[in-house]
C-alpha atoms as a PDB file:
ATOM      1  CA  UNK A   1     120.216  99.549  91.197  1.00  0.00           C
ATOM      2  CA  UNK A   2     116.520 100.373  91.389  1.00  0.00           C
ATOM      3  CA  UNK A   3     115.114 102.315  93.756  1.00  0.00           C
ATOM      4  CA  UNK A   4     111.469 101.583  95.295  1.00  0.00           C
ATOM      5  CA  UNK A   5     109.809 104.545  96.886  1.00  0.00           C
ATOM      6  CA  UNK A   6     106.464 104.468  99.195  1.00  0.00           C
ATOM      7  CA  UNK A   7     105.093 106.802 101.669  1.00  0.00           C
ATOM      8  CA  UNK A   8     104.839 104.341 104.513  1.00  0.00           C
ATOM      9  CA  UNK A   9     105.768 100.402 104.782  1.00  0.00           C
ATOM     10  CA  UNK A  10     102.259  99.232 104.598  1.00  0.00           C
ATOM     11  CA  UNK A  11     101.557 100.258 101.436  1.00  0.00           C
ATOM     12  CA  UNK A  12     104.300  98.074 100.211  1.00  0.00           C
ATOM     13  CA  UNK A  13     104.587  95.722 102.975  1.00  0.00           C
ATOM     14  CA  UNK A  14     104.694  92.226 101.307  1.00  0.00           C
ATOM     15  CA  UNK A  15     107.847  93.706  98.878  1.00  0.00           C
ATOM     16  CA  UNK A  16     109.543  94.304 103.059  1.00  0.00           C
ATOM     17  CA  UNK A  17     109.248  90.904 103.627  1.00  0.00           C
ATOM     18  CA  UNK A  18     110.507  89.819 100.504  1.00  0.00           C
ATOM     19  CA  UNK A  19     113.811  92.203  99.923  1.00  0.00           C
ATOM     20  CA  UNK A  20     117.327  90.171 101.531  1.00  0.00           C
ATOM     21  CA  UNK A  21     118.713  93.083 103.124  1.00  0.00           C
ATOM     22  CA  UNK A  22     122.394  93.604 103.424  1.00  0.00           C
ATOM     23  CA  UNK A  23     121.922  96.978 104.843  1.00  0.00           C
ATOM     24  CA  UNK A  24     119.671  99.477 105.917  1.00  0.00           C
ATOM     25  CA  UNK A  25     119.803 103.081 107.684  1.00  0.00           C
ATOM     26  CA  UNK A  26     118.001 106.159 108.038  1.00  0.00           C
ATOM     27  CA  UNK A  27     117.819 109.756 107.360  1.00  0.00           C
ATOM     28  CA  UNK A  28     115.600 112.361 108.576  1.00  0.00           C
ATOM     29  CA  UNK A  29     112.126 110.842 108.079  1.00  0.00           C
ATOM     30  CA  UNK A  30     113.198 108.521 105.347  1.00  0.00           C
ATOM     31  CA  UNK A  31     114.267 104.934 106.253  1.00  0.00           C
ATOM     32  CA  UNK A  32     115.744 102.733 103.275  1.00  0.00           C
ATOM     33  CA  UNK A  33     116.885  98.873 103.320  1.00  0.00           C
ATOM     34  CA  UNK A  34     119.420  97.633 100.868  1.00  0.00           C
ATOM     35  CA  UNK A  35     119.490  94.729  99.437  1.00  0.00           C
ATOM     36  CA  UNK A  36     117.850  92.251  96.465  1.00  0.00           C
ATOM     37  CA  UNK A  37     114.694  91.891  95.923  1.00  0.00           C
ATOM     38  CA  UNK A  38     113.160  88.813  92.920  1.00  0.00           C
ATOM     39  CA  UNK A  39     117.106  88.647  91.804  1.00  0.00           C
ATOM     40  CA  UNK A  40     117.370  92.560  91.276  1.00  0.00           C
ATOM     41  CA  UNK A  41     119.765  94.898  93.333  1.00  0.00           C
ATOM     42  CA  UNK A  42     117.571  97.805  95.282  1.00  0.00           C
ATOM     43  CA  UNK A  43     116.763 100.057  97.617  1.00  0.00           C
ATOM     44  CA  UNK A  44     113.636 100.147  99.055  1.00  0.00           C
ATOM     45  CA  UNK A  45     112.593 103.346 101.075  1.00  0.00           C
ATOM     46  CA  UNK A  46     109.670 105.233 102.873  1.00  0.00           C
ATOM     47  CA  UNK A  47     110.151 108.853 102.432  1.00  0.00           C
ATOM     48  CA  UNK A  48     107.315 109.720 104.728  1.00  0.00           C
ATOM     49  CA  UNK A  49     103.953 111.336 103.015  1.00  0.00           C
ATOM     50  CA  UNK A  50     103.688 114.414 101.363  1.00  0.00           C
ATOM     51  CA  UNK A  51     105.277 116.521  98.559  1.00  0.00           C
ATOM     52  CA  UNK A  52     108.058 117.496 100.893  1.00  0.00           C
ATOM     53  CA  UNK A  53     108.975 114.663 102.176  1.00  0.00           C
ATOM     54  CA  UNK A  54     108.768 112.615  98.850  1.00  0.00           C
ATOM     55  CA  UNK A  55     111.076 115.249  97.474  1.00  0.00           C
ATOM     56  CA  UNK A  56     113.348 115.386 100.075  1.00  0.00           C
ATOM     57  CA  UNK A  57     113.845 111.753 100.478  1.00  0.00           C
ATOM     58  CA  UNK A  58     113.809 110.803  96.794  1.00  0.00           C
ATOM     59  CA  UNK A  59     117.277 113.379  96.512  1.00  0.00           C
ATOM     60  CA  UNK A  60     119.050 111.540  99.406  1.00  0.00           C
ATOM     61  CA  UNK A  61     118.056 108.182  97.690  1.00  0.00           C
ATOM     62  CA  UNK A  62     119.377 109.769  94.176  1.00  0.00           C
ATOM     63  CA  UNK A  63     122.697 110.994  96.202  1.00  0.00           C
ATOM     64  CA  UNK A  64     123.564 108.141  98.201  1.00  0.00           C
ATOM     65  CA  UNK A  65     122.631 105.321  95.403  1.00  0.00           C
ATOM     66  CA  UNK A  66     122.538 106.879  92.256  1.00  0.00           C
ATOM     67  CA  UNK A  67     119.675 104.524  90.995  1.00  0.00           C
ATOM     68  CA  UNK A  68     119.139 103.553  87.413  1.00  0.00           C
ATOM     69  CA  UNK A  69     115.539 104.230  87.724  1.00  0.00           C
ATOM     70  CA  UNK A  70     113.239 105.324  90.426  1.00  0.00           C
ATOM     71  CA  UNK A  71     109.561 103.447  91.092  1.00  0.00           C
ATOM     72  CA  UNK A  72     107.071 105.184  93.464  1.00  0.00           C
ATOM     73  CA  UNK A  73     104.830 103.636  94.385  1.00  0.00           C
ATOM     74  CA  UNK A  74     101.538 103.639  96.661  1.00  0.00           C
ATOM     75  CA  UNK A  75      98.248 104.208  97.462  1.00  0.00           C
ATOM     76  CA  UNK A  76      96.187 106.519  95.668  1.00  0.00           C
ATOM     77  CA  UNK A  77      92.618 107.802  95.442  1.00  0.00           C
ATOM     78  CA  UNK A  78      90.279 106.977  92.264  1.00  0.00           C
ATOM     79  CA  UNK A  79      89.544 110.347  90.359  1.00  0.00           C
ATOM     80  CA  UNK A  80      87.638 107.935  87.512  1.00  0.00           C
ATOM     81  CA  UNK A  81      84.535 106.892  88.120  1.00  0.00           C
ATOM     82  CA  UNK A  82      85.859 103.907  86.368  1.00  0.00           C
ATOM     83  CA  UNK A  83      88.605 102.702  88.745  1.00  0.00           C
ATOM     84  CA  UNK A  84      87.685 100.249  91.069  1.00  0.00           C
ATOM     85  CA  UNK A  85      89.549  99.288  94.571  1.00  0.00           C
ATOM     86  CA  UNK A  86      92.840  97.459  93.911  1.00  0.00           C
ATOM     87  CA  UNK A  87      92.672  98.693  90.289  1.00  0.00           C
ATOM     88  CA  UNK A  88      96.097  99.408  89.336  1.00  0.00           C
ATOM     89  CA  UNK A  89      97.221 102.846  87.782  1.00  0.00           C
ATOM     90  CA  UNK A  90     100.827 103.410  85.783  1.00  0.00           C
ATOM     91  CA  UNK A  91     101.091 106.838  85.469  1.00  0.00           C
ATOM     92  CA  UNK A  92     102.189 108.274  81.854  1.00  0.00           C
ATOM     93  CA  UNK A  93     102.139 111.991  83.392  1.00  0.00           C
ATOM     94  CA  UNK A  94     102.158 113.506  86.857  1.00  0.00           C
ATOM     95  CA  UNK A  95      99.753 116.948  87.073  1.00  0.00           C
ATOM     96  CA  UNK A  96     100.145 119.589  89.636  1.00  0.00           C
ATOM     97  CA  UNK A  97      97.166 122.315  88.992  1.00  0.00           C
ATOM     98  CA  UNK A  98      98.640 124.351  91.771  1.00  0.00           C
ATOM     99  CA  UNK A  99     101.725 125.094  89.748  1.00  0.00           C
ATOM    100  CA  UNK A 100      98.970 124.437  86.575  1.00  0.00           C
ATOM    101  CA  UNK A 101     101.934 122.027  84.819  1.00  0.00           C
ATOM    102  CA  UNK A 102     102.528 118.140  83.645  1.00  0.00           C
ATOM    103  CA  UNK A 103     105.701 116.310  84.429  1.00  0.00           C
ATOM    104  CA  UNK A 104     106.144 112.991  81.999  1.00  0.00           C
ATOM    105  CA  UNK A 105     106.629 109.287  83.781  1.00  0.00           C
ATOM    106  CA  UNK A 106     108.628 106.586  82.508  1.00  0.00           C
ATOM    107  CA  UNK A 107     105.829 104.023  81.741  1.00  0.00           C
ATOM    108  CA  UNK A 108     107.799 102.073  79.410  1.00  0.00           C
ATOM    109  CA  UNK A 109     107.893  99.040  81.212  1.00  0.00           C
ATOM    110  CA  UNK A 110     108.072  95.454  80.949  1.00  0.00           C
ATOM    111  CA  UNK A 111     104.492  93.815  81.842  1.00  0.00           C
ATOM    112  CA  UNK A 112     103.542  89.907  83.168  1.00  0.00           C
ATOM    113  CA  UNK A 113      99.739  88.912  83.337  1.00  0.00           C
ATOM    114  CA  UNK A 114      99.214  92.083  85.086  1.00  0.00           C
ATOM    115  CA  UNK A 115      96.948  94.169  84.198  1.00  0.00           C
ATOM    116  CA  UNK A 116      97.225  97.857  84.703  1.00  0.00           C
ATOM    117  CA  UNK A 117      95.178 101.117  83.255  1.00  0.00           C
ATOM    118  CA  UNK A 118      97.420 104.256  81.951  1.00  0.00           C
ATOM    119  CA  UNK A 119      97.125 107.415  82.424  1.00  0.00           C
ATOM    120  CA  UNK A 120      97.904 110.837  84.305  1.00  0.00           C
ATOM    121  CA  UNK A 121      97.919 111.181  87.920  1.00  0.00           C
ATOM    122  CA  UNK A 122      97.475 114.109  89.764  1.00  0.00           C
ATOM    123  CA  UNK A 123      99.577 115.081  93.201  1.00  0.00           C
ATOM    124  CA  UNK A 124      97.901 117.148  95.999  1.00  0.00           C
ATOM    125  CA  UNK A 125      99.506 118.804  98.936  1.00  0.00           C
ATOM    126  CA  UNK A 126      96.108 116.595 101.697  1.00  0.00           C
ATOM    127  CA  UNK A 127      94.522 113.714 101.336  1.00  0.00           C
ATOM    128  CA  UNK A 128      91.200 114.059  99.104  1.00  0.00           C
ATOM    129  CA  UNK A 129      88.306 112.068 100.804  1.00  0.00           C
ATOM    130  CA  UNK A 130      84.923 113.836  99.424  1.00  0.00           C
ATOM    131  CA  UNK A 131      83.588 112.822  96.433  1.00  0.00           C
ATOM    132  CA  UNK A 132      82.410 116.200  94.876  1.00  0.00           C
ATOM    133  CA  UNK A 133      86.495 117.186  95.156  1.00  0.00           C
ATOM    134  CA  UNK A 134      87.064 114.121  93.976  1.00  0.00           C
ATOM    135  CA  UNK A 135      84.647 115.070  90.981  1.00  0.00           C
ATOM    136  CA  UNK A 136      86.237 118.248  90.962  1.00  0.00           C
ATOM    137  CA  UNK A 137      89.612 117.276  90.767  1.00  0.00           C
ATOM    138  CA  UNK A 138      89.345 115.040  87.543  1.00  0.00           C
ATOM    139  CA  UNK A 139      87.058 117.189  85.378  1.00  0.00           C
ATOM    140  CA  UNK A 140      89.871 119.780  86.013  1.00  0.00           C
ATOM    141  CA  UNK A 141      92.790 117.412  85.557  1.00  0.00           C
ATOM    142  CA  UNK A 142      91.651 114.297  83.558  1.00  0.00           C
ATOM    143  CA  UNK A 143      94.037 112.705  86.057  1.00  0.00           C
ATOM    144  CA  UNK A 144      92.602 109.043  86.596  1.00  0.00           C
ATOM    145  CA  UNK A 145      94.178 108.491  90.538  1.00  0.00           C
ATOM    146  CA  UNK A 146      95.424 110.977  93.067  1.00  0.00           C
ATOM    147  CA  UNK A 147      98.202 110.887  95.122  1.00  0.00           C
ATOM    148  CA  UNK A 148     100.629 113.049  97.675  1.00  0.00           C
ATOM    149  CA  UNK A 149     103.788 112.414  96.336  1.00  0.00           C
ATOM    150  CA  UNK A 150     104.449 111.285  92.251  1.00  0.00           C
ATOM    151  CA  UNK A 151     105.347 114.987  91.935  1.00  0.00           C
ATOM    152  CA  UNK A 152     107.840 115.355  95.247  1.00  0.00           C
ATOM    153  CA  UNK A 153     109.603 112.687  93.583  1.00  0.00           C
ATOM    154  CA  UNK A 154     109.886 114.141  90.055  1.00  0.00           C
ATOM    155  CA  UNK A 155     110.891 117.388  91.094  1.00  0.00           C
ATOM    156  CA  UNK A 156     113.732 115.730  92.634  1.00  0.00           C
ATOM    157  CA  UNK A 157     115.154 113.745  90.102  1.00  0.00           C
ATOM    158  CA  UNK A 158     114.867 115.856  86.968  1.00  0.00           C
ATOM    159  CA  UNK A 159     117.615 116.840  86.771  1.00  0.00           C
ATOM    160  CA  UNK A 160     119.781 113.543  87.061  1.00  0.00           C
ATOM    161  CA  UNK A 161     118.257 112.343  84.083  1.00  0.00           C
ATOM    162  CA  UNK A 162     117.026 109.353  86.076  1.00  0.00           C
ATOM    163  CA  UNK A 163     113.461 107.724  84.819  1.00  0.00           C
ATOM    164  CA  UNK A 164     110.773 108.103  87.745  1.00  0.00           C
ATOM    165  CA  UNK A 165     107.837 106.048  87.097  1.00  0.00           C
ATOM    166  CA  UNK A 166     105.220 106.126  89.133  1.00  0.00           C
ATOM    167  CA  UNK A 167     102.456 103.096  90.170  1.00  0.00           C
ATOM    168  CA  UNK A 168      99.500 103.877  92.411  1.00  0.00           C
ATOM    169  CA  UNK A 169      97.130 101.031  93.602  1.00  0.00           C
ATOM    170  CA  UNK A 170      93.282 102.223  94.220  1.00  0.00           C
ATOM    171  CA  UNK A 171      92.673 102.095  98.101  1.00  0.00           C
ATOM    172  CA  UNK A 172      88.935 104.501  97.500  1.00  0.00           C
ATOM    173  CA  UNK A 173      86.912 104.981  94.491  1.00  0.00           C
ATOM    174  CA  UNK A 174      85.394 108.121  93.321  1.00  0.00           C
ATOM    175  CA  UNK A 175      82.090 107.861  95.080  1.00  0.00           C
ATOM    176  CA  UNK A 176      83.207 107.178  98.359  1.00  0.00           C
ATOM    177  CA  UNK A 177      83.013 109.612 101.628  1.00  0.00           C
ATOM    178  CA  UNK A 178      86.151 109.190 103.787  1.00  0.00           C
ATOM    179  CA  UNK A 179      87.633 110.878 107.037  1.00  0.00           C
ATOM    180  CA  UNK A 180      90.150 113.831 106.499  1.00  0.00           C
ATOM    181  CA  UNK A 181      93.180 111.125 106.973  1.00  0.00           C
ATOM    182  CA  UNK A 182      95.340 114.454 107.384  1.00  0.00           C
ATOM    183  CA  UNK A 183      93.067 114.625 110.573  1.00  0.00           C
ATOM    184  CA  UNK A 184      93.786 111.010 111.945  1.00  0.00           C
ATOM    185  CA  UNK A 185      97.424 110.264 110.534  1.00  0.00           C
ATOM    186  CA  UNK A 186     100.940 111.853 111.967  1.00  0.00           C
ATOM    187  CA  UNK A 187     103.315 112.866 109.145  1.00  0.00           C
ATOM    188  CA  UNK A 188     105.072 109.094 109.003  1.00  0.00           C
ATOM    189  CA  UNK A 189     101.627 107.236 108.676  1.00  0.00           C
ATOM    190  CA  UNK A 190     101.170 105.713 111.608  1.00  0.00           C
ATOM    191  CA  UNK A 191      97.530 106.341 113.380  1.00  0.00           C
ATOM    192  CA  UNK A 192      97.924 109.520 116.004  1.00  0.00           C
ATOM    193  CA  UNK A 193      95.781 108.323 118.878  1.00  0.00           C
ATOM    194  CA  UNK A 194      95.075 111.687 120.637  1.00  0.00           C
ATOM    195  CA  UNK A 195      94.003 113.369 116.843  1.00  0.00           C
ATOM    196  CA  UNK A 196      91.825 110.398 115.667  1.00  0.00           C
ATOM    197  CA  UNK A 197      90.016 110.316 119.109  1.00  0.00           C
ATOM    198  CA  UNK A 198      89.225 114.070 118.793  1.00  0.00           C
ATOM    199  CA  UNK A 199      88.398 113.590 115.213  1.00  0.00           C
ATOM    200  CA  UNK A 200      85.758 110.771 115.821  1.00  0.00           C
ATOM    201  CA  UNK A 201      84.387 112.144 118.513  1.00  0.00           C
ATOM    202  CA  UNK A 202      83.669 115.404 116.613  1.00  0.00           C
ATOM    203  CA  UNK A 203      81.444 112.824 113.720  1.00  0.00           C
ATOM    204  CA  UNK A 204      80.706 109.504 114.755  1.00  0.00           C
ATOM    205  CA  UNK A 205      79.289 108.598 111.329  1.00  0.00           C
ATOM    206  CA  UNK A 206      82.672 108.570 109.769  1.00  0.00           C
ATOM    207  CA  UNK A 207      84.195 105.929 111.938  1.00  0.00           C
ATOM    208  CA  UNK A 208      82.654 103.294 110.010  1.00  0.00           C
ATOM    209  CA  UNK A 209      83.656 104.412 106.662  1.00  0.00           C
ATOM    210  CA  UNK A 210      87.413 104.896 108.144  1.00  0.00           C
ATOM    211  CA  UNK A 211      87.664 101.144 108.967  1.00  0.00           C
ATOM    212  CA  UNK A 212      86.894  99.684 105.783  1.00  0.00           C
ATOM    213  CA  UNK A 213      89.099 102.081 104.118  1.00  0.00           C
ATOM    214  CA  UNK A 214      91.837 100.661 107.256  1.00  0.00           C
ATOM    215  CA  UNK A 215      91.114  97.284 107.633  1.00  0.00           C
ATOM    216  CA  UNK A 216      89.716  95.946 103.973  1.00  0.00           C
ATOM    217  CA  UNK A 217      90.156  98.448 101.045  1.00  0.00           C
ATOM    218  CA  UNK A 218      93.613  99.617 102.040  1.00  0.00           C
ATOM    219  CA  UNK A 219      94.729  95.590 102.626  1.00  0.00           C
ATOM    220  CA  UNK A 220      93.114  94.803  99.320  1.00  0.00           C
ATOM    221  CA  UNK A 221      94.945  97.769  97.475  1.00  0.00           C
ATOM    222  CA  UNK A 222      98.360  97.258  99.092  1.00  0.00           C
ATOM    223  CA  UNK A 223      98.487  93.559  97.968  1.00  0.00           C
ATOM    224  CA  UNK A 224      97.336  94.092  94.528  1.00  0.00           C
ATOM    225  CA  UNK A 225      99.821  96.632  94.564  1.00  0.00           C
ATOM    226  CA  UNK A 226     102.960  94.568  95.453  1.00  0.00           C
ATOM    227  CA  UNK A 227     101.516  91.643  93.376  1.00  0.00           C
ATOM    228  CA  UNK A 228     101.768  93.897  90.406  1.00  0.00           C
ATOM    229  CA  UNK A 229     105.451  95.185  91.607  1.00  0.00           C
ATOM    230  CA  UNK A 230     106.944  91.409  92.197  1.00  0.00           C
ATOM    231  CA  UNK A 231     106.128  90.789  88.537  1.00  0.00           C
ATOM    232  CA  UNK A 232     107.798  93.601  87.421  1.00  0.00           C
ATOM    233  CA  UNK A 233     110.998  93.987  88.929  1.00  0.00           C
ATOM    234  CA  UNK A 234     112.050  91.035  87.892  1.00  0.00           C
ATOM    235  CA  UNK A 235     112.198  91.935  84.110  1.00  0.00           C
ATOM    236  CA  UNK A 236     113.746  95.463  84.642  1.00  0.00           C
END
């Protein structure tokens, strides 16, 4: 069985649609459907964002299912200067510089027309939305995306042995100035009214940058994203 991991449904949306669920629960924050999904047996589950939560959910998925290989995937901020929105990243390493170590990937997988870039990725306890820490961030990692979860999910399965790899989707690129999402979103994604309306009211100026990352970079990323993932999964 593989497992497919996300922070939040959106990100991997069309891949919902698509999965013929037999099943489907909860636990905690994470919610999981079972079923198939292009002829392959999975799971498909949101842990919720953030190092804990990825962590936590990724051992109840290894418990419960005992996967033959874990995929997380999402979102993730452009580090590179190179990366462009919907650029897709398959991460060869995962970097935490607040413990200062590298965790390997599995990123020995079968590939379609695709196209993908390799590299590291780097995992970050908030969401990164300024470009100078954006600047920051790769000239001290090398790390060509950023995410908040790749290493949650790592930690978690290292020691069953099973293979986490680990594909992020652009949804900003390096030079661009975004809201403080930590300041807008509640812990399971989904838009907090009463904290966004504080938020906006505080700076104005960043309410137009917030809905094209909503409404056409995060769209963009999230379908280039599962377009990559539907031709995958079926040659695993």
């Amino acid at each position: 069985m593989i497992a497919l991991l996300s922070a939040t449904w959106d990100e991997i949306i069309l891949l919902k649609r698509d999965v013929q669920v037999a099943d489907e629960g909860a636990n905690g924050e994470l919610e999981y459907k079972i079923g198939e999904l292009y002829g392959q047996p999975v799971v498909i589950a949101v842990t919720g964002v953030g190092i804990r939560r990825a962590r936590a959910g990724t051992s109840f998925i290894i418990q419960k299912f005992k996967p033959c290989i874990i995929i997380c995937a999402g979102l993730g901020g452009a580090l590179s200067p190179d990366l462009k929105v919907g650029d897709i990243v398959l991460g060869e390493s995962v970097i935490s510089l607040r413990k200062n170590e590298a965790k390997e990937l599995y990123c020995d997988l079968p590939f379609s027309e695709i196209e993908c870039k390799k590299g590291a990725l780097l995992t970050e306890s908030r969401f990164i939305n300024k470009p100078e820490e954006k600047k920051r961030l790769f000239e001290a990692s090398s790390a060509l995306s950023v995410d908040m979860e790749t290493w949650g999910v790592v930690e978690a399965a290292v020691q069953s042995g099973i293979p986490v790899a680990s594909v992020r989707s652009v949804s900003d690129e390096s030079h661009e100035n975004l809201p403080d999402m930590g300041a807008i979103y509640a812990n399971n994604g989904e838009v907090d009214i009463e904290k966004a309306s504080d938020y906006f009211l505080s700076d104005p100026s960043l309410i137009a940058p917030y809905f094209k990352f909503r409404f056409k970079n995060s769209p963009r990323a999230s379908n280039s994203l599962c377009e990559f993932l539907s031709s995958l999964i079926p040659n695993l």
